[in-house]
C-alpha atoms as a PDB file:
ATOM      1  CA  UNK A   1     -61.295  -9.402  16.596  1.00  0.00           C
ATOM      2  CA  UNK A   2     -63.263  -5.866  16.538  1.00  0.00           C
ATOM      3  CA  UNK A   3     -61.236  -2.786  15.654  1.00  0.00           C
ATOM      4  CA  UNK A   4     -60.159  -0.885  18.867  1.00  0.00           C
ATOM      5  CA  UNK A   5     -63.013   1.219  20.615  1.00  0.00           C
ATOM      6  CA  UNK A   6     -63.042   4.774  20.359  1.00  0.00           C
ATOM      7  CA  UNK A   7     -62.600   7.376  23.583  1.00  0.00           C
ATOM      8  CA  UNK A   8     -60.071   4.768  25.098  1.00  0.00           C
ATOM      9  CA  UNK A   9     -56.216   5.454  25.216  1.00  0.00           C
ATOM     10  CA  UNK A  10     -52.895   3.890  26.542  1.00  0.00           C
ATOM     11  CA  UNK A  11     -51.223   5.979  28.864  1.00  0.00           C
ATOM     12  CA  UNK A  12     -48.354   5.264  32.133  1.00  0.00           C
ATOM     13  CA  UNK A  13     -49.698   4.205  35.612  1.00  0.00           C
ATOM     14  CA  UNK A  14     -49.994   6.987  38.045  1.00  0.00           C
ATOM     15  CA  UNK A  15     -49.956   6.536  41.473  1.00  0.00           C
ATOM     16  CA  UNK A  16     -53.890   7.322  41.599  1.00  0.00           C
ATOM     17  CA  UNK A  17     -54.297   4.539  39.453  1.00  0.00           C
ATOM     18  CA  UNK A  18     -53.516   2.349  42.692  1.00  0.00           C
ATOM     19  CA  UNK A  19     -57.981   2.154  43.112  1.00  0.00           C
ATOM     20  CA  UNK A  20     -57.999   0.926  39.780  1.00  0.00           C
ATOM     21  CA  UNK A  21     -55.251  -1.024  39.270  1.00  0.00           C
ATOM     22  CA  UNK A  22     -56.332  -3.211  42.461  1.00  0.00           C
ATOM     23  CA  UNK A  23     -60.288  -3.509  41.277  1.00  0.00           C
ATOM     24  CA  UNK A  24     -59.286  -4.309  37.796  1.00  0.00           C
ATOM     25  CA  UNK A  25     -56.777  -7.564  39.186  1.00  0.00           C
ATOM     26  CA  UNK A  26     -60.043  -8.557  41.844  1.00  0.00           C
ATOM     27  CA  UNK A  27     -62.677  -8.417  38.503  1.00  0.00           C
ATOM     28  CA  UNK A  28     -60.222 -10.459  35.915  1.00  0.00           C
ATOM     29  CA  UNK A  29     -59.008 -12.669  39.020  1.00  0.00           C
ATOM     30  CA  UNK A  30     -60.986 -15.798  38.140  1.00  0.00           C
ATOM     31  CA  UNK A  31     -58.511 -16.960  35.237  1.00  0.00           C
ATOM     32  CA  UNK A  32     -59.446 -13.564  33.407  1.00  0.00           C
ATOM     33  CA  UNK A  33     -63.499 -13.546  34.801  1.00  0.00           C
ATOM     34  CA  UNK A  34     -64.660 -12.010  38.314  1.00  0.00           C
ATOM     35  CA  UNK A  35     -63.108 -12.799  41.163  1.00  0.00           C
ATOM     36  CA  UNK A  36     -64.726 -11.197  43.611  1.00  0.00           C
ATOM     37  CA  UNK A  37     -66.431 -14.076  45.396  1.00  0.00           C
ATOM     38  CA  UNK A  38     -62.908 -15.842  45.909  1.00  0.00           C
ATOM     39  CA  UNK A  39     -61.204 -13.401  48.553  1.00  0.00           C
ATOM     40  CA  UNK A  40     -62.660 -11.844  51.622  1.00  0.00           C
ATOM     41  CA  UNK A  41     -60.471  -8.584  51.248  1.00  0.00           C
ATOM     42  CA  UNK A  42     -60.762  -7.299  47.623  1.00  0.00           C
ATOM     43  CA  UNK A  43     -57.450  -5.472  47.791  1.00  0.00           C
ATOM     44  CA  UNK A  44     -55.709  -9.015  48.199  1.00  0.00           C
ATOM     45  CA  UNK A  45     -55.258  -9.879  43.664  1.00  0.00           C
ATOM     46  CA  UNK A  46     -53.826  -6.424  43.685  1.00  0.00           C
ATOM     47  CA  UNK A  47     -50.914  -6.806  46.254  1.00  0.00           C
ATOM     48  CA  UNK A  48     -49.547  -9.671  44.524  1.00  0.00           C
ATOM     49  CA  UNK A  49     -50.534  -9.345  40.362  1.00  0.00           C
ATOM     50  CA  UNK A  50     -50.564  -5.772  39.832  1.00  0.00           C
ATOM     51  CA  UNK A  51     -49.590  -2.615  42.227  1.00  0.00           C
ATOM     52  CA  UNK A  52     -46.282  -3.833  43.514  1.00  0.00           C
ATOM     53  CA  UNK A  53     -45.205  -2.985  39.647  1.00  0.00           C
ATOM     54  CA  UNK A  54     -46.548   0.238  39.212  1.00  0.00           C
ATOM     55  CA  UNK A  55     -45.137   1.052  42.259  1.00  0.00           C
ATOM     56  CA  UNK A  56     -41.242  -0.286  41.955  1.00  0.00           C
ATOM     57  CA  UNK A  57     -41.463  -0.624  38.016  1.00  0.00           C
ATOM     58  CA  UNK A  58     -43.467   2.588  37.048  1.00  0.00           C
ATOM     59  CA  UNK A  59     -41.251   2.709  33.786  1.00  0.00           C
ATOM     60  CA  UNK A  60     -42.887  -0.593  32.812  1.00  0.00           C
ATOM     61  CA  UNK A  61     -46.764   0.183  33.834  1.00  0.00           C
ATOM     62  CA  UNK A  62     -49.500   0.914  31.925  1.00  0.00           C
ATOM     63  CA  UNK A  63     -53.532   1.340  31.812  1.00  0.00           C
ATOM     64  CA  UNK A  64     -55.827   1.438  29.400  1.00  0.00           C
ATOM     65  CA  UNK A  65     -57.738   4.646  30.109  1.00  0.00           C
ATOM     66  CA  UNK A  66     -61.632   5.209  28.751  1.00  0.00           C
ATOM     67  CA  UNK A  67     -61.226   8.984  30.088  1.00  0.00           C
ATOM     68  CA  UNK A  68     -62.269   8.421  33.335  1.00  0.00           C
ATOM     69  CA  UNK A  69     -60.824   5.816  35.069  1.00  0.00           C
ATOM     70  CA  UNK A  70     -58.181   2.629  33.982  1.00  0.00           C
ATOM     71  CA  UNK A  71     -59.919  -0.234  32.978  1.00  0.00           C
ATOM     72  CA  UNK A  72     -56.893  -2.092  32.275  1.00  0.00           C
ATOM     73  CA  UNK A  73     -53.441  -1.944  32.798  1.00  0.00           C
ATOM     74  CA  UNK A  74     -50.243  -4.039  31.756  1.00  0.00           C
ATOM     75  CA  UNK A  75     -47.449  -4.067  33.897  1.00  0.00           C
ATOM     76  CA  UNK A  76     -43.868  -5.868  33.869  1.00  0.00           C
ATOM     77  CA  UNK A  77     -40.833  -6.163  35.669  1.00  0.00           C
ATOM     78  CA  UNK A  78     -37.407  -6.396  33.148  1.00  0.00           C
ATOM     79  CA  UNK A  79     -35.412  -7.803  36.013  1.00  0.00           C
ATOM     80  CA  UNK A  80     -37.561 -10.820  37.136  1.00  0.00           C
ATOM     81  CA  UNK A  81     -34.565 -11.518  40.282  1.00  0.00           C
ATOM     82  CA  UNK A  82     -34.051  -7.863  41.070  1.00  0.00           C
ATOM     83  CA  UNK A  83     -37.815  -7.377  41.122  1.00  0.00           C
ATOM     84  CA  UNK A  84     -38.913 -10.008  43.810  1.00  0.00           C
ATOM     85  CA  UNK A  85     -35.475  -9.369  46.013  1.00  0.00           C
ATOM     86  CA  UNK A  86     -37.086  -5.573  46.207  1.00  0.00           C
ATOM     87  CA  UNK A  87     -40.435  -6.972  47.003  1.00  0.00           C
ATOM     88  CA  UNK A  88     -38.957  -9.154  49.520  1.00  0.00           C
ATOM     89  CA  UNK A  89     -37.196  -5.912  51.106  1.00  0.00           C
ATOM     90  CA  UNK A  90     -39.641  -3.252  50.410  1.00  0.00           C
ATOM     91  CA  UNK A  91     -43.415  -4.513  49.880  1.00  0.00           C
ATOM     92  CA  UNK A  92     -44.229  -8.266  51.305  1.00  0.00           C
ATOM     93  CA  UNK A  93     -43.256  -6.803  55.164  1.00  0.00           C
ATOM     94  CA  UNK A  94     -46.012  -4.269  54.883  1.00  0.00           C
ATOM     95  CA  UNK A  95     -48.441  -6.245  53.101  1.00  0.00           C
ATOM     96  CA  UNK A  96     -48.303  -8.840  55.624  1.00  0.00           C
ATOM     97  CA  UNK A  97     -48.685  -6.992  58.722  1.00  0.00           C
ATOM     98  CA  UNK A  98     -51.848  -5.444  56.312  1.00  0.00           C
ATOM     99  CA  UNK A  99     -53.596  -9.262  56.304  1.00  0.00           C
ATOM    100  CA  UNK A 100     -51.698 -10.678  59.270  1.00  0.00           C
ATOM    101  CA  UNK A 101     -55.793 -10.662  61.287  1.00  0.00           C
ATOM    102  CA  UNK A 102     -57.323 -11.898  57.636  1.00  0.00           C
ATOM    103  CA  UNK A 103     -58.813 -15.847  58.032  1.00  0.00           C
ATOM    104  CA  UNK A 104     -59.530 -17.678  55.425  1.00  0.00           C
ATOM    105  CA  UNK A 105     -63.056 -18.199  54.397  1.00  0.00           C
ATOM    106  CA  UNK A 106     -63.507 -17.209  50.711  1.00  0.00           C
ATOM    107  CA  UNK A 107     -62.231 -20.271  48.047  1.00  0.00           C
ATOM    108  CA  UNK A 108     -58.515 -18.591  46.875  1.00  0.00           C
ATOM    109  CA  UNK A 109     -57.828 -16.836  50.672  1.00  0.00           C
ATOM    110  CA  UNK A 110     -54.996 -19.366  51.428  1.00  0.00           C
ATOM    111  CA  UNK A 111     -53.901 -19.263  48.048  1.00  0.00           C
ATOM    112  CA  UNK A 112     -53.361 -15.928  48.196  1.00  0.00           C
ATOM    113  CA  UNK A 113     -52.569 -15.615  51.513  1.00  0.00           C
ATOM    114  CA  UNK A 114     -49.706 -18.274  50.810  1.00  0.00           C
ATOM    115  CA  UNK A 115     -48.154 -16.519  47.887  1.00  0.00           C
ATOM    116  CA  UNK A 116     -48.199 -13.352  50.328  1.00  0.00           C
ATOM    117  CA  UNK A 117     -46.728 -15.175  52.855  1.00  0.00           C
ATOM    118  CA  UNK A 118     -44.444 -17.126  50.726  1.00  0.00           C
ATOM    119  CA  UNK A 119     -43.740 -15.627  47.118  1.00  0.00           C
ATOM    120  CA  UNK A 120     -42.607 -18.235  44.482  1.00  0.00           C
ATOM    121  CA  UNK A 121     -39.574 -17.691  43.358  1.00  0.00           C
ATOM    122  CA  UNK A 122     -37.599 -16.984  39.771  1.00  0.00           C
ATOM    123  CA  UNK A 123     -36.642 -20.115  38.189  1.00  0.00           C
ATOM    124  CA  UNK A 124     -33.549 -20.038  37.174  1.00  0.00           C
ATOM    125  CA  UNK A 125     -34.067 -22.117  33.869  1.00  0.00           C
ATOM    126  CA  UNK A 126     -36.906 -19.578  32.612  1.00  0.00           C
ATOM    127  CA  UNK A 127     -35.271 -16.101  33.745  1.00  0.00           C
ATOM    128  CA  UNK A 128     -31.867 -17.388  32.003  1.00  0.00           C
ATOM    129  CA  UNK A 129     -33.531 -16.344  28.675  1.00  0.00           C
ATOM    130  CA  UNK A 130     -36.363 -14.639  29.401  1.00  0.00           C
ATOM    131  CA  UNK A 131     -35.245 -12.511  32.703  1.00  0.00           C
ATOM    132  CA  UNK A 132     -38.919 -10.112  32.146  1.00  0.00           C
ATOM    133  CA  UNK A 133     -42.349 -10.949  33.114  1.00  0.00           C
ATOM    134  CA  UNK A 134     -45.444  -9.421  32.597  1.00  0.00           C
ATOM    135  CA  UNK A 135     -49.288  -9.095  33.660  1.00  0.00           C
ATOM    136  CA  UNK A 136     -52.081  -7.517  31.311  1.00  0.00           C
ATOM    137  CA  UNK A 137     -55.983  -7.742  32.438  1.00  0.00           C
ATOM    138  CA  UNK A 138     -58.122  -5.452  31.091  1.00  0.00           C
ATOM    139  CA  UNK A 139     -62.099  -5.758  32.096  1.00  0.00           C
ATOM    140  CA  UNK A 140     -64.496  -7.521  30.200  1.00  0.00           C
ATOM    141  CA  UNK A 141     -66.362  -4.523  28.444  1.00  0.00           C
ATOM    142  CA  UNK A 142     -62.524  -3.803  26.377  1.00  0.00           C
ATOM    143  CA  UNK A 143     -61.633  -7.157  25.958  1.00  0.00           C
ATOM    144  CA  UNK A 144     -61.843  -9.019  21.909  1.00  0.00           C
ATOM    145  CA  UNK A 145     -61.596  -4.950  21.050  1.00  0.00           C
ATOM    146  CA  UNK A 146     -57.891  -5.159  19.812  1.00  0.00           C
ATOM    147  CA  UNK A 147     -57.133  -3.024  23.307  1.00  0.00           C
ATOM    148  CA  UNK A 148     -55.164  -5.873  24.895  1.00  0.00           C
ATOM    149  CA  UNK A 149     -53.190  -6.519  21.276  1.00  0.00           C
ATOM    150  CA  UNK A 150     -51.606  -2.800  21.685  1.00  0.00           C
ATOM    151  CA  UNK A 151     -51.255  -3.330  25.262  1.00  0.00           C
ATOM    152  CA  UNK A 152     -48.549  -6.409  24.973  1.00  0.00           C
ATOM    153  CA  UNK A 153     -46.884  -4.493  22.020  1.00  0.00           C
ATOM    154  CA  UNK A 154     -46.668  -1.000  23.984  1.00  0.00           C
ATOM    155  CA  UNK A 155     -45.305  -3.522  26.980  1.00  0.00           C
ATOM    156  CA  UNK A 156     -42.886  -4.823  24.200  1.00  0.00           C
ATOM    157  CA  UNK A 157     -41.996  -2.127  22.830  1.00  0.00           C
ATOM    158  CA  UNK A 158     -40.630  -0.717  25.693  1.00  0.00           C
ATOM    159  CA  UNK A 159     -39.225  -3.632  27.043  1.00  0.00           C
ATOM    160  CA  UNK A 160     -36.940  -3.839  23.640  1.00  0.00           C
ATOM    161  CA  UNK A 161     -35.689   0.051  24.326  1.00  0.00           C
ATOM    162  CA  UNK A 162     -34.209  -1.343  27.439  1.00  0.00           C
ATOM    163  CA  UNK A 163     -32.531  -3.534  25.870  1.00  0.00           C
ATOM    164  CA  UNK A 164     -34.320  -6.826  27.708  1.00  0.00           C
ATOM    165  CA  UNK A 165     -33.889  -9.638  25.682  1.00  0.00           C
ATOM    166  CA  UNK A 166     -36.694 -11.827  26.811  1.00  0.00           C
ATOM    167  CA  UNK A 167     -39.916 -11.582  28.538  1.00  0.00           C
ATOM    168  CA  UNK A 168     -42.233 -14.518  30.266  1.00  0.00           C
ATOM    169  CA  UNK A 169     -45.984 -14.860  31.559  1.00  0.00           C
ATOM    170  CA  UNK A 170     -48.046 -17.373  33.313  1.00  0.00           C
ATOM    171  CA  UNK A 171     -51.129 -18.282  32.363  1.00  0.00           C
ATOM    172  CA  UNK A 172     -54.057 -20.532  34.165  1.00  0.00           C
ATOM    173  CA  UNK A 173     -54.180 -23.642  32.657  1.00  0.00           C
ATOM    174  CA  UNK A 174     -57.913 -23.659  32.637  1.00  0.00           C
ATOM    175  CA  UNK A 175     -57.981 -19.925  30.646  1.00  0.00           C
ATOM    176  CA  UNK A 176     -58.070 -21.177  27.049  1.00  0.00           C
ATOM    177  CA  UNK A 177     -59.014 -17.671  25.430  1.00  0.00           C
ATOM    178  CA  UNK A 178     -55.561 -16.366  26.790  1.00  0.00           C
ATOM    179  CA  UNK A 179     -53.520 -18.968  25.903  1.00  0.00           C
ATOM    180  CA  UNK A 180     -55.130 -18.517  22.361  1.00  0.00           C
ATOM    181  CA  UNK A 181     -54.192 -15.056  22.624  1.00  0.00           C
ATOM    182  CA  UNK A 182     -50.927 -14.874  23.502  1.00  0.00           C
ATOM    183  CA  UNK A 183     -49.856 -18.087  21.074  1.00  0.00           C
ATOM    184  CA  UNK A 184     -51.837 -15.464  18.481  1.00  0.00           C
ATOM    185  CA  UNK A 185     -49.474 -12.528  19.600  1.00  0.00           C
ATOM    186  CA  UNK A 186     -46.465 -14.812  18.812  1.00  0.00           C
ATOM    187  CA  UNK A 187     -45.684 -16.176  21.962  1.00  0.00           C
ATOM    188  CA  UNK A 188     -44.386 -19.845  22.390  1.00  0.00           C
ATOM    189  CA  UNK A 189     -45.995 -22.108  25.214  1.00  0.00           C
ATOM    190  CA  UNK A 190     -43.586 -24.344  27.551  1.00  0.00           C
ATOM    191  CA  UNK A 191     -45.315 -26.332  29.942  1.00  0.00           C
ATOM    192  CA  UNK A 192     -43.271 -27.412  32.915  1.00  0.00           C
ATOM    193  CA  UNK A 193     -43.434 -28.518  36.262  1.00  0.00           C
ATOM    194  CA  UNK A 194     -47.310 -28.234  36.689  1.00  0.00           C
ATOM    195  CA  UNK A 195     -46.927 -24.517  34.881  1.00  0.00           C
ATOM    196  CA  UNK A 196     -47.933 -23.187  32.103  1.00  0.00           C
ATOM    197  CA  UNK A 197     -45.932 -20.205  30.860  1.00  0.00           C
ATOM    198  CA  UNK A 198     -45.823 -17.531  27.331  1.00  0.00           C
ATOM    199  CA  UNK A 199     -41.896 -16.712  26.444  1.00  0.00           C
ATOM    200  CA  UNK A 200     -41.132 -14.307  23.835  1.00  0.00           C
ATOM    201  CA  UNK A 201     -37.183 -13.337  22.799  1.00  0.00           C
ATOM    202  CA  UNK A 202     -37.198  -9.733  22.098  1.00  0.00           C
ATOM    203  CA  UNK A 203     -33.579  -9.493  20.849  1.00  0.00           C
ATOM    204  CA  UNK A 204     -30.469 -11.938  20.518  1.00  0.00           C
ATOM    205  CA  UNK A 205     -28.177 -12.601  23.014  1.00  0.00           C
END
């Protein structure tokens, strides 16, 4: 792995990171590559993967700045339940009525359009021990420069103040360079039900 790039910096999520935050999820959305061909509506990746966090979870959101604009962010929710009951409430009525005319043509529309429609919910045998999860993407001109390493830890780190004791991701089964680099970071892999998924205890209970 390179050392970290100079002019580049860790900072929270401010609401006009919203821009960034949703091109960032569209350009990583093809199992960390770009995924711009696969929807018809570009904003679609970031309703579901990246702004509903800054937005409800701003405590827990962060980009990786290069002094103009995020080109990366890392976001989490500490309460996995609490999280998608608020989304159900306060964010998937208002995104739907925002795609409710959108047809599928592009290859992960009803995909996405599903999740939207549908969001999968915690599972109870995962969120028992590991109640967070998280998302990092950060675009390809940052990434293998150390940048996404001190992403997860700030997203650790801060997780750990609040006294979360565990934290989970998913991860594509077909991106191998993530799953290397979050078994690297010190996660452990459990593959169930057709999933693959990154735990991490960050205290006892």
């Amino acid at each position: 792995m390179n050392a970290p790039s100079p002019g580049l910096a860790i900072r929270p999520a401010v609401d006009a990171d919203t821009p960034a935050l949703h091109d960032v999820c569209l350009r990583t959305a093809d199992a960390g590559k770009d995924g711009t061909a696969l929807f018809s509506d570009a904003q679609i990746p970031g309703y579901i993967w990246s702004v509903p966090y800054a937005r409800f979870e701003p405590d827990f959101a962060f980009v990786l700045d290069n002094g103009e604009r995020a080109i990366g962010y890392v976001v989490a929710a500490p309460d996995t339940k609490a999280f998608l009951r608020r989304l159900d409430a306060e964010w998937w009525p208002k995104v739907r009525q925002t795609v409710a005319d959108l047809k599928p043509s592009r290859p992960l529309d009803a995909m996405a359009l599903s999740r939207i429609a549908h969001p999968e919910p915690a599972k109870d045998w995962l969120t028992h021990e590991y109640p967070a999860h998280l998302h990092i993407n950060v675009l390809p001109d940052a990434q293998s420069s150390g940048w996404g390493k001190r992403m997860i830890e700030t997203e650790l780190a801060t997780l750990r103040d609040h006294g979360v004791p565990g934290v989970h991701l998913g991860v594509s089964p077909t991106n191998e360079r993530a799953m290397g680099f979050y078994s690297h970071l010190g996660f452990e892999r459990i593959d169930r039900d057709g999933h693959v998924v990154f735990t991490m205890k960050l205290r006892g209970r």
